[in-house]
N, C-alpha and C. Protein backbone atom coordinates (compact mmCIF):
# COMPACT_ATOMS: atom_id res chain seq x y z
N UNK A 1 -73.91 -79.87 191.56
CA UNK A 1 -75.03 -80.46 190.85
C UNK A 1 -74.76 -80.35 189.35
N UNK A 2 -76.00 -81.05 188.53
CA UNK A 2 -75.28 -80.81 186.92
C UNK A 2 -76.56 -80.23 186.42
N UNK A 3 -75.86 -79.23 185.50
CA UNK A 3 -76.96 -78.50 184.45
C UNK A 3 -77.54 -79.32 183.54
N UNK A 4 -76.90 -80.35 182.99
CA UNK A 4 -76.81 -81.24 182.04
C UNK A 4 -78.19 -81.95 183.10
N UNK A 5 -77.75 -82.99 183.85
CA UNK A 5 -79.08 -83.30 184.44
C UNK A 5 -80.21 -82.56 184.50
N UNK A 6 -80.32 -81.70 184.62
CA UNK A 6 -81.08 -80.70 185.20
C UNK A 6 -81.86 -80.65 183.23
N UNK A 7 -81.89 -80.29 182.64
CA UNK A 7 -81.57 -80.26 181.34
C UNK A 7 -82.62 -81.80 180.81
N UNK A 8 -81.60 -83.09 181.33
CA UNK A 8 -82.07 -84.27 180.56
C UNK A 8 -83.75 -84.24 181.83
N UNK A 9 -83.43 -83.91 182.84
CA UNK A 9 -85.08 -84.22 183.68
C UNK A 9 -86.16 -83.40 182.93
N UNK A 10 -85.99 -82.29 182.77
CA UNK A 10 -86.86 -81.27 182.08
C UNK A 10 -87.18 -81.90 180.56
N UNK A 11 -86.40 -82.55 180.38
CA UNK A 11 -87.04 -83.21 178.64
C UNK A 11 -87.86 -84.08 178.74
N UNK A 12 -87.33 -85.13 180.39
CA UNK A 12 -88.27 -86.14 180.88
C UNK A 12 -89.68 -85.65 180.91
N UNK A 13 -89.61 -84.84 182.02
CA UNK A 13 -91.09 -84.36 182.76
C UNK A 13 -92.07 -83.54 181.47
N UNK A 14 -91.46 -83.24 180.18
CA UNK A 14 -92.39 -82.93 179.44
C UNK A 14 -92.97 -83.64 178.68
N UNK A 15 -92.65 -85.20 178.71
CA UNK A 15 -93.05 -86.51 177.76
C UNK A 15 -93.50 -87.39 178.83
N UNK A 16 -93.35 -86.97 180.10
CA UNK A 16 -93.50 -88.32 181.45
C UNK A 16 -94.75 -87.56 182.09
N UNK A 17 -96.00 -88.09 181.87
CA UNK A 17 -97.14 -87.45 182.72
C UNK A 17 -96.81 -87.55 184.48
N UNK A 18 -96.64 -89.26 184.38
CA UNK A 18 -95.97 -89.68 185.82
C UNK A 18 -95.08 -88.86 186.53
N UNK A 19 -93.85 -88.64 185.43
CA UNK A 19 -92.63 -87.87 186.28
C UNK A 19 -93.39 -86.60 186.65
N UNK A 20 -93.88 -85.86 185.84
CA UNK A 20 -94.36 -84.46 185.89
C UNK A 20 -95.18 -84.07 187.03
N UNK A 21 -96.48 -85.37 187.26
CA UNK A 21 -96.36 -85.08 188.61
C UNK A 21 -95.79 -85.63 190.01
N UNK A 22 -94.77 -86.15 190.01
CA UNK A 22 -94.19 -86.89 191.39
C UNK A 22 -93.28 -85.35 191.16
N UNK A 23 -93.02 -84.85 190.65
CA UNK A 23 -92.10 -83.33 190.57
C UNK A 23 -92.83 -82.53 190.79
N UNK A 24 -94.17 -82.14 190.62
CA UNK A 24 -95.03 -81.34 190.87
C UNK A 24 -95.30 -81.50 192.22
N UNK A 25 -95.80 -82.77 192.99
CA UNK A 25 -96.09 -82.70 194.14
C UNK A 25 -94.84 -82.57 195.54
N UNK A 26 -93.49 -82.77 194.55
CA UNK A 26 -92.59 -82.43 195.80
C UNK A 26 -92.30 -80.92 196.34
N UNK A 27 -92.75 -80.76 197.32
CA UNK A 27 -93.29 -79.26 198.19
C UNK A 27 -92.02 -79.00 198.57
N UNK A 28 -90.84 -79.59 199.03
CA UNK A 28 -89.44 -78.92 199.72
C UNK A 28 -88.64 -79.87 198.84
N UNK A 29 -87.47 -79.16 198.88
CA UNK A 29 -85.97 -79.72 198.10
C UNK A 29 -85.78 -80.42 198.58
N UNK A 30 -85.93 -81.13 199.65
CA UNK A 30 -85.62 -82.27 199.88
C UNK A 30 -86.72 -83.19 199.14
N UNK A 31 -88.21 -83.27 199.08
CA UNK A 31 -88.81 -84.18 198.56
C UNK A 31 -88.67 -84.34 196.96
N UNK A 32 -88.14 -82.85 196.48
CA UNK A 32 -87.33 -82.79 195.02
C UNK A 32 -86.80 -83.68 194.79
N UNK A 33 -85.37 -84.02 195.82
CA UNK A 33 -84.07 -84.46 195.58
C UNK A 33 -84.43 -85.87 195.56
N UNK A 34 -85.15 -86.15 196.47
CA UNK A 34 -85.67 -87.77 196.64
C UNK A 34 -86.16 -88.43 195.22
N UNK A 35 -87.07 -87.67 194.68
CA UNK A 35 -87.40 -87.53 193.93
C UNK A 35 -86.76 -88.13 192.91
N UNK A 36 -85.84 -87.13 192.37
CA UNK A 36 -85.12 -86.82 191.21
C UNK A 36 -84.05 -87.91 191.33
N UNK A 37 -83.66 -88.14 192.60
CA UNK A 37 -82.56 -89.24 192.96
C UNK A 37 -82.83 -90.34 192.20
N UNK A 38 -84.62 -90.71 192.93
CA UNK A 38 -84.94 -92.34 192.32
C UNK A 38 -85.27 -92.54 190.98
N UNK A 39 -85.66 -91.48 190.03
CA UNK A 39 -85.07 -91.28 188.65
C UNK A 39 -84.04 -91.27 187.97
N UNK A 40 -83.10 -91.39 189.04
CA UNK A 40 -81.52 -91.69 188.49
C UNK A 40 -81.13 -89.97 188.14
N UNK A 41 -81.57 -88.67 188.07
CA UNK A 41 -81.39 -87.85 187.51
C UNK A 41 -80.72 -87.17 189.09
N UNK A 42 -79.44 -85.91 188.37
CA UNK A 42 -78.26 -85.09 189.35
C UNK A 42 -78.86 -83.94 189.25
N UNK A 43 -79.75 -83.37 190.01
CA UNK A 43 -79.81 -81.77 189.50
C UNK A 43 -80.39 -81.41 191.13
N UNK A 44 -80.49 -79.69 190.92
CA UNK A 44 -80.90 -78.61 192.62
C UNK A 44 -82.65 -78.40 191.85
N UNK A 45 -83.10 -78.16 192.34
CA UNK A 45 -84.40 -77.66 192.58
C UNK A 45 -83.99 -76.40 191.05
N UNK A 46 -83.21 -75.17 191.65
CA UNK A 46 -83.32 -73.87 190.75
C UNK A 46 -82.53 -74.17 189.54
N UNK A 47 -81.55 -75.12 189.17
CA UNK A 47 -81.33 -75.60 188.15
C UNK A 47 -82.17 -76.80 187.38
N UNK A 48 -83.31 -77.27 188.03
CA UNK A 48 -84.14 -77.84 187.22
C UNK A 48 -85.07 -76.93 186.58
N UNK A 49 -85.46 -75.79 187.48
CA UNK A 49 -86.74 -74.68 186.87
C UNK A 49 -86.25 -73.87 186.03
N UNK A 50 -84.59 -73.75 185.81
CA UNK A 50 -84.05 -72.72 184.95
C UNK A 50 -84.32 -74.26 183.53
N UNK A 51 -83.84 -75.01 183.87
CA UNK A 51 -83.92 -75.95 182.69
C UNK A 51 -85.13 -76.46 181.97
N UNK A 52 -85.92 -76.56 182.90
CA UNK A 52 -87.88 -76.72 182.60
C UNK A 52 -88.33 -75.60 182.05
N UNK A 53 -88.16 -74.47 182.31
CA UNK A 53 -89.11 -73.28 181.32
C UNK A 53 -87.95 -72.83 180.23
N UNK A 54 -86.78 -73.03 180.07
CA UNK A 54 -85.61 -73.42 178.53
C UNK A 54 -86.46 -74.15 177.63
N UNK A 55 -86.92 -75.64 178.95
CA UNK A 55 -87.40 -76.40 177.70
C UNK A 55 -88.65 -76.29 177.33
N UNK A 56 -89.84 -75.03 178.16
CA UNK A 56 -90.64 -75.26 177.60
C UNK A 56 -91.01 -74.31 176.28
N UNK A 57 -89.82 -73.18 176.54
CA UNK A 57 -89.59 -72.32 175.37
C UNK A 57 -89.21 -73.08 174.13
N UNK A 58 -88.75 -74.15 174.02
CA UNK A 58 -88.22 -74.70 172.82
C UNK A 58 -88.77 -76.16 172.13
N UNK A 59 -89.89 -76.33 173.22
CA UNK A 59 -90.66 -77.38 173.29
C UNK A 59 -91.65 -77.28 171.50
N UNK A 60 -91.64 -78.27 170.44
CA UNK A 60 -92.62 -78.32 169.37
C UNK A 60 -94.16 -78.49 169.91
N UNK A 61 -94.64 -77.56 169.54
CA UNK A 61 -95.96 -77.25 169.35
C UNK A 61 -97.07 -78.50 169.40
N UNK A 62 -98.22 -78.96 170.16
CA UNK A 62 -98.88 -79.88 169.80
C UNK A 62 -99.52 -79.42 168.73
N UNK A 63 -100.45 -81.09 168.23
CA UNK A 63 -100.95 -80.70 167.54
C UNK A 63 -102.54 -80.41 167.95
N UNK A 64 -103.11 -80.65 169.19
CA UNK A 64 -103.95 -79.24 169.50
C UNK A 64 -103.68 -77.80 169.69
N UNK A 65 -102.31 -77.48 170.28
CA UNK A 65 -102.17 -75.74 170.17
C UNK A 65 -101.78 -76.17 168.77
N UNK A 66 -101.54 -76.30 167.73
CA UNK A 66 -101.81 -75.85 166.19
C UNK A 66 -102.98 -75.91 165.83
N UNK A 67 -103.55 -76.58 166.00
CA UNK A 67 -105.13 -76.70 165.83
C UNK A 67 -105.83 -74.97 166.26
N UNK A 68 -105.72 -74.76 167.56
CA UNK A 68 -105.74 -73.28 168.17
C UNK A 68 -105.14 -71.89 167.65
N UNK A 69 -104.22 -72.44 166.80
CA UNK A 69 -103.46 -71.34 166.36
C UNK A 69 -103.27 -71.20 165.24
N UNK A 70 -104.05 -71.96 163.97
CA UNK A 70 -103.98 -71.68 162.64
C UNK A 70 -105.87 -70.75 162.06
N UNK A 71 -105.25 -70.62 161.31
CA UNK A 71 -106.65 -70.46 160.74
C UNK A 71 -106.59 -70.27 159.67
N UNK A 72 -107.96 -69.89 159.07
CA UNK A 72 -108.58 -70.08 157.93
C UNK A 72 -109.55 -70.61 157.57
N UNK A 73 -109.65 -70.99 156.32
CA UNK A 73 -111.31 -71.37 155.62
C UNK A 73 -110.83 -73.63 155.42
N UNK A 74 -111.85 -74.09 156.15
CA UNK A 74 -111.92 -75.45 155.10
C UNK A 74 -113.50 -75.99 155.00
N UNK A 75 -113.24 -75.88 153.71
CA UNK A 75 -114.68 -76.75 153.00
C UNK A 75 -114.51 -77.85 152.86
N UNK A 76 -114.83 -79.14 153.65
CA UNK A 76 -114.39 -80.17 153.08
C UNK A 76 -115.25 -81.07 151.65
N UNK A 77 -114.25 -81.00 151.02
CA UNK A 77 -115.05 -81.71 149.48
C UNK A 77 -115.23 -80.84 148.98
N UNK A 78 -114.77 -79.42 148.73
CA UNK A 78 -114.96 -78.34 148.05
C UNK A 78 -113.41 -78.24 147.85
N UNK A 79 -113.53 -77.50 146.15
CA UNK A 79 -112.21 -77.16 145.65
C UNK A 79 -112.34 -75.54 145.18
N UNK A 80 -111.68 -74.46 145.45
CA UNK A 80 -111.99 -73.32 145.08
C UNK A 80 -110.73 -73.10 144.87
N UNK A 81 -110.41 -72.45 143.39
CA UNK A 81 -109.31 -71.74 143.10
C UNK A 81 -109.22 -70.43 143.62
N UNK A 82 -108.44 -69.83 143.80
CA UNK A 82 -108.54 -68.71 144.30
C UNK A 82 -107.42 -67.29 143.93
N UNK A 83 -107.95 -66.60 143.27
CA UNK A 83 -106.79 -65.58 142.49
C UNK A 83 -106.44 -64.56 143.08
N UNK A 84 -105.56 -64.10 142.96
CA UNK A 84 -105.22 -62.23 143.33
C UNK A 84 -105.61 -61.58 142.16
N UNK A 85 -105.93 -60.54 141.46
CA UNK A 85 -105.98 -59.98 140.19
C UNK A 85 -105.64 -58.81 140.77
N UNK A 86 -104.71 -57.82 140.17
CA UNK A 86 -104.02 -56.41 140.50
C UNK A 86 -104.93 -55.41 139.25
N UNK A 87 -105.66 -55.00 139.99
CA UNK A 87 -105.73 -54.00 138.75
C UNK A 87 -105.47 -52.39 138.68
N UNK A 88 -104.97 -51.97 137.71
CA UNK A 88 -104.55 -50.50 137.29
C UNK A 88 -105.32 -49.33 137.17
N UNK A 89 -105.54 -48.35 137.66
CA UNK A 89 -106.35 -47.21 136.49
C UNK A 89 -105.36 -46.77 135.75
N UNK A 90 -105.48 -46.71 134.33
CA UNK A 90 -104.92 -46.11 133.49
C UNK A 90 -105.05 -45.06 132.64
């Protein structure tokens, strides 16, 4: 089988709602393979899942989980400068 396939399907199924689930619903390696066949894609079942959670480790961020994961202050239509000042006892 090829890693490389295995690899290009996993880039598929994270941009292909469709692919993601006709892969989701295949229950045995064989309904995998069928699968993956009529996608034109070469890969085993355990070399696609080693290649699918690779890619979901390296996958860019939406922009709802950024939305979820930033923070801070916004005022909109408000401008506030905002300083550090260090001060000493001397």
């Amino acid at each position: 089988m090829s890693m490389d396939g295995a690899k290009a399907l996993a880039a598929k199924v994270l941009t292909d709602k469709e692919l993601a689930k006709q892969v989701g619903e295949a229950k045995t390696e064989a309904e995998f393979d069928a699968v993956v066949a009529k996608m034109g894609y070469t890969c085993s079942a355990e070399e696609f899942e080693a290649a699918f959670e690779e890619a979901q480790k390296n996958a860019p961020l939406t922009d709802d989980q950024l939305d979820q994961a930033s923070g801070g202050l916004s005022i909109v239509g408000v401008d506030y400068a905002f300083t550090a000042v260090q001060t000493t006892k001397m």
